[in-house]
Protein backbone atom coordinates (compact mmCIF):
# COMPACT_ATOMS: atom_id res chain seq x y z
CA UNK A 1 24.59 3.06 8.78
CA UNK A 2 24.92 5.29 11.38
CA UNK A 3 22.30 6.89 13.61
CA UNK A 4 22.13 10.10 12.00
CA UNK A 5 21.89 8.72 8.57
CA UNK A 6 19.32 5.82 9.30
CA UNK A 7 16.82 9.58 10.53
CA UNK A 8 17.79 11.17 7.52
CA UNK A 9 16.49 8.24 4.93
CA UNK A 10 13.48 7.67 7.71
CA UNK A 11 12.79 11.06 7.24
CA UNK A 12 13.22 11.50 3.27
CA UNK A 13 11.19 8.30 2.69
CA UNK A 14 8.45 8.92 5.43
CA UNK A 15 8.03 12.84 3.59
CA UNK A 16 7.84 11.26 0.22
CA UNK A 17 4.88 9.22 1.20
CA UNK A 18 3.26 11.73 3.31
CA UNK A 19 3.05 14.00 0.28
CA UNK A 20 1.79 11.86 -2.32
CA UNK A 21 -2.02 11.78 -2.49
CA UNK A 22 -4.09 9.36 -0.34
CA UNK A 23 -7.44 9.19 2.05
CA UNK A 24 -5.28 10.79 5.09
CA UNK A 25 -4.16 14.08 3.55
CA UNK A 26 -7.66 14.17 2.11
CA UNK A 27 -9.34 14.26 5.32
CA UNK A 28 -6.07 16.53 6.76
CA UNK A 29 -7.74 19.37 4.14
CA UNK A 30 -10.95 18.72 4.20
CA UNK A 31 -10.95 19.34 8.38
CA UNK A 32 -8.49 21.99 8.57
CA UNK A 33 -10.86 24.17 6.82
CA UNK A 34 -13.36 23.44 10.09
CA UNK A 35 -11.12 22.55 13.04
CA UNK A 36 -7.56 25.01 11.99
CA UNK A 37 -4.22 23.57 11.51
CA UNK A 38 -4.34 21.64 15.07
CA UNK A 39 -6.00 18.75 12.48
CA UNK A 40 -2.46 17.79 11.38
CA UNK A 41 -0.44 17.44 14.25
CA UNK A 42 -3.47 15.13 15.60
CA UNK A 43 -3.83 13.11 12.62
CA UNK A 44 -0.37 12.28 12.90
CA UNK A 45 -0.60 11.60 16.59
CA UNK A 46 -3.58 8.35 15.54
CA UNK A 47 -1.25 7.66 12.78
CA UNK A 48 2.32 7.72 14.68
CA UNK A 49 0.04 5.63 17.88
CA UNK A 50 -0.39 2.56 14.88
CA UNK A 51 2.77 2.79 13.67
CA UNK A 52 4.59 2.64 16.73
CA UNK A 53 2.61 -0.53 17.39
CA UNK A 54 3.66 -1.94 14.59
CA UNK A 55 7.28 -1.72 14.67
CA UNK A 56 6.87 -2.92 18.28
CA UNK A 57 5.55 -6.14 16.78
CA UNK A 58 7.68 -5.93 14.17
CA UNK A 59 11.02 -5.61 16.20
CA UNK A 60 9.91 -8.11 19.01
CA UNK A 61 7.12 -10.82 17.22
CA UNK A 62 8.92 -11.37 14.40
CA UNK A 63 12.70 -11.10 15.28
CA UNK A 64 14.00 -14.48 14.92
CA UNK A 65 11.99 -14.65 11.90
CA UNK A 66 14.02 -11.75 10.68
CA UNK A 67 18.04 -13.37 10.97
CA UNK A 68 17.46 -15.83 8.07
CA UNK A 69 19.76 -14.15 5.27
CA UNK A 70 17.17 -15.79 2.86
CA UNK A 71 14.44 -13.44 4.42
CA UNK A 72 16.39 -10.82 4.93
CA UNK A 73 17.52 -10.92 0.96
CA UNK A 74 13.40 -11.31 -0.16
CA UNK A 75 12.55 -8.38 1.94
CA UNK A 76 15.21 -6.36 0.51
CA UNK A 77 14.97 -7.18 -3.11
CA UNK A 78 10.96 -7.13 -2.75
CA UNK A 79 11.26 -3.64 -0.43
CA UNK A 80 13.71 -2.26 -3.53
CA UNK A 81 11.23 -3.04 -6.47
CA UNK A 82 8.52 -1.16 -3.97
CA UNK A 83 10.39 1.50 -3.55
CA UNK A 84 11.54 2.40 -6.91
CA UNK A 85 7.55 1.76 -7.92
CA UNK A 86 6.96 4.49 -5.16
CA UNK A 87 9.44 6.80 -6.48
CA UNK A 88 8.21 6.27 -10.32
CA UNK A 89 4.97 6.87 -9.64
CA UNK A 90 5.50 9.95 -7.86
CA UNK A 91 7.45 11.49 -10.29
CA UNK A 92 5.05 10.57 -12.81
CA UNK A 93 2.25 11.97 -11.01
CA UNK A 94 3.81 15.23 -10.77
CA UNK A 95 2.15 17.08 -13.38
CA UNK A 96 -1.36 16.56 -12.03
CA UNK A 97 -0.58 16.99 -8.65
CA UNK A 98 -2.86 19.52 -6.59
CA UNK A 99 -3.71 19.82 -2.70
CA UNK A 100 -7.32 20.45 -3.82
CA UNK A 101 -9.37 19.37 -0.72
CA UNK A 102 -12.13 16.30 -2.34
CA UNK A 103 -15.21 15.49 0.38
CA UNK A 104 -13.64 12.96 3.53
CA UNK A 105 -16.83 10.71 2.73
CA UNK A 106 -17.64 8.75 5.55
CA UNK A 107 -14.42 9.89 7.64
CA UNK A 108 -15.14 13.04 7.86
CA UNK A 109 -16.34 14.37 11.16
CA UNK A 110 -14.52 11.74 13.32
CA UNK A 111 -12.22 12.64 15.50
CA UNK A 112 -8.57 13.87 14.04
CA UNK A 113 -6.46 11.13 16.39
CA UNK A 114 -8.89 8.48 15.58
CA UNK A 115 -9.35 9.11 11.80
CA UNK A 116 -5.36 9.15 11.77
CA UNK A 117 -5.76 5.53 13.61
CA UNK A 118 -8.74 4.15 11.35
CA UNK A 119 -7.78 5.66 8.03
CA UNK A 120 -3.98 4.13 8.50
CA UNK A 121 -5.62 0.58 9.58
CA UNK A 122 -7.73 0.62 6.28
CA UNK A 123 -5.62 1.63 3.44
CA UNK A 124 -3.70 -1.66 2.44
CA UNK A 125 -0.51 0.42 0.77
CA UNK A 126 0.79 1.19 4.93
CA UNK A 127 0.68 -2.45 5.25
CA UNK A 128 2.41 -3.26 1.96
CA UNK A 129 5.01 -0.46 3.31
CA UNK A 130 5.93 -1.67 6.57
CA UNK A 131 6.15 -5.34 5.42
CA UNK A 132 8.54 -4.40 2.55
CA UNK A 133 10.37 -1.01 3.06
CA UNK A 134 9.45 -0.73 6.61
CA UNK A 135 10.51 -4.41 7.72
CA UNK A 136 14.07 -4.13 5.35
CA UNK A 137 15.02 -0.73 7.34
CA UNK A 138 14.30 -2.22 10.69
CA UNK A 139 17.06 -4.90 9.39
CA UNK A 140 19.42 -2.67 8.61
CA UNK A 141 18.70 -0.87 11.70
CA UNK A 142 18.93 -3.48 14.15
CA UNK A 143 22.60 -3.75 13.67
CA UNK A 144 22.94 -0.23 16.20
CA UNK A 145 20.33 -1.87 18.08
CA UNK A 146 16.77 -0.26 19.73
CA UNK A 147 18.51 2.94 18.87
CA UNK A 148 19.07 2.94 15.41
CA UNK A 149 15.25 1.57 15.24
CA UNK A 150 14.19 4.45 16.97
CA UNK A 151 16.39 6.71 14.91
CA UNK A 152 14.95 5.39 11.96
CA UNK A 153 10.93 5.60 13.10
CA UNK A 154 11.85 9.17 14.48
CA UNK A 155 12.97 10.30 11.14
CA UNK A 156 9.88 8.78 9.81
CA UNK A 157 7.09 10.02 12.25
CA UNK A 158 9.03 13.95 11.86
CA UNK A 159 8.58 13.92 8.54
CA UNK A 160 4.70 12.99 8.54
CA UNK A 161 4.68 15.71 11.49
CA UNK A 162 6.40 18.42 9.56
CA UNK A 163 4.28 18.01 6.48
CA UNK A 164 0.51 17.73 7.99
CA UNK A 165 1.39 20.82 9.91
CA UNK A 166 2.60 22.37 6.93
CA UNK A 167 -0.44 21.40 5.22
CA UNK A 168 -3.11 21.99 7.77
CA UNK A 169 -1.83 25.54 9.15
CA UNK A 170 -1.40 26.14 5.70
CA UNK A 171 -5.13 26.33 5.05
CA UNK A 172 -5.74 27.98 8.41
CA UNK A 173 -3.99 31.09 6.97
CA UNK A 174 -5.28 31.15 4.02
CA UNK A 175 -3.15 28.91 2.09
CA UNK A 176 -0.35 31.47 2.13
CA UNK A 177 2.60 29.08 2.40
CA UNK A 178 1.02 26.49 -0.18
CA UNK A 179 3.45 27.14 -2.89
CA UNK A 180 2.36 24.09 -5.11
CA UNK A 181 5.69 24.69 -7.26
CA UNK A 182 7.81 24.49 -3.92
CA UNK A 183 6.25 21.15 -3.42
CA UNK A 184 6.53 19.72 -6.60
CA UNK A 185 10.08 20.08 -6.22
CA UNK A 186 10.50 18.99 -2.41
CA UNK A 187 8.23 15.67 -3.84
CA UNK A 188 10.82 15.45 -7.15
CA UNK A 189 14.08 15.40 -4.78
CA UNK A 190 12.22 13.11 -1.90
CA UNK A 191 11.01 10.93 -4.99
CA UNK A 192 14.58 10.62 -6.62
CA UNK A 193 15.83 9.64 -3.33
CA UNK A 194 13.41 6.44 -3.17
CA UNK A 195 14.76 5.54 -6.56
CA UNK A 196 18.50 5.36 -5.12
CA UNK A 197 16.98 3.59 -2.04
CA UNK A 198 15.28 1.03 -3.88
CA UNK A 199 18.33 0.28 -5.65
CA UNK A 200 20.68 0.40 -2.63
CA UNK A 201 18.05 -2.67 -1.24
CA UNK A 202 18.66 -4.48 -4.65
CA UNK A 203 22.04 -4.46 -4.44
CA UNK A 204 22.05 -5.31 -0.93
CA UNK A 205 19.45 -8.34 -1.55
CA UNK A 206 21.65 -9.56 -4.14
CA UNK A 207 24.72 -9.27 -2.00
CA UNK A 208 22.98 -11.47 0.59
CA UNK A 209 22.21 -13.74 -1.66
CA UNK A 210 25.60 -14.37 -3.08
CA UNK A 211 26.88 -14.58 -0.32
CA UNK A 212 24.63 -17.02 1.74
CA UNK A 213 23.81 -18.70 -1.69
């Protein structure tokens, strides 16, 4: 892969999950209509600040961990099954899918940064991510070295970026630029694309595996 291409799948993959449903883009709404559309950009910032701790751990605690062709294969062919789950499930949540802001329960009212930080630590599915699909790109990526890491977490944090600043200044004015068919169709294409990842990491596990049998 090349450096442009490993931002381009960090950035399909990191939209697709930034759209689908979940605690952060509940609290994202549910404080842009009190704070303005500054409440994305800052959740992102908490959010991107964990993340980027992560791959650091990821990229120097585990790295010797991560040449064995055996684990490299498992992550792959488990990363693969993840992401084609990811994909499915987005596609099949399509037809009830709504930006409708629900009450932030007990998150609401913290600080944007740290709710991106505490709301990313406590949702088990970002873990589950960055072992899997996270961990398998970070693989491939390692082959252009701390570049095409970075390439690939850029890609990844942009995409988050782009769409909780969509979102948020979204509501600020009045939910003008909310087309919800617009979305549905950006989340269709992004969720197609997981499929074809997932099965690109399938194929690669399996090529590992024949190979190193």
């Amino acid at each position: 892969m090349t450096l442009l291409s490993l931002f381009s799948v960090g950035f399909i993959m990191g939209l697709t999950g930034a759209m689908a449903p979940g605690p952060l883009l509940t609290v994202t709404i549910g404080e842009s209509t009190r704070r303005g559309g500054i409440v994305g950009p800052l959740v992102v910032l908490g959010h991107g600040i964990l993340e980027f701790a992560l791959l650091v751990l990821i990229v120097f605690g585990v790295a010797n961990f991560l040449n064995s062709a055996k684990v490299f294969a498992g992550i792959a062919l488990a990363g693969g099954i993840v992401l084609i789950f990811m994909g499915y499930s987005a596609i099949k949540g399509l037809k009830g899918y709504s930006l409708s802001a629900e009450p932030a329960g007990e998150k609401q009212g913290l600080h944007p940064v740290l709710a991106g930080i505490i709301i990313s630590l406590s949702n088990p599915y970002w873990f589950i991510w960055w072992i899997t699909i996270g961990m398998g790109y970070v693989m491939f990526a390692r082959g252009l070295g701390l570049q095409g890491i970075f390439a690939f977490f850029a890609g990844h944090i942009l995409s988050d970026l782009a769409w909780y600043s969509f979102v948020s200044y979204g509501i600020q004015f009045g939910g003008k630029f909310l087309s919800i068919r617009m979305i549905k169709g950006v989340l269709l294409v992004c969720s197609l694309f997981l499929v074809l990842f997932g099965i690109f990491f399938i194929v690669k596990g399996c090529s590992f595996i024949s190979t190193n049998g």
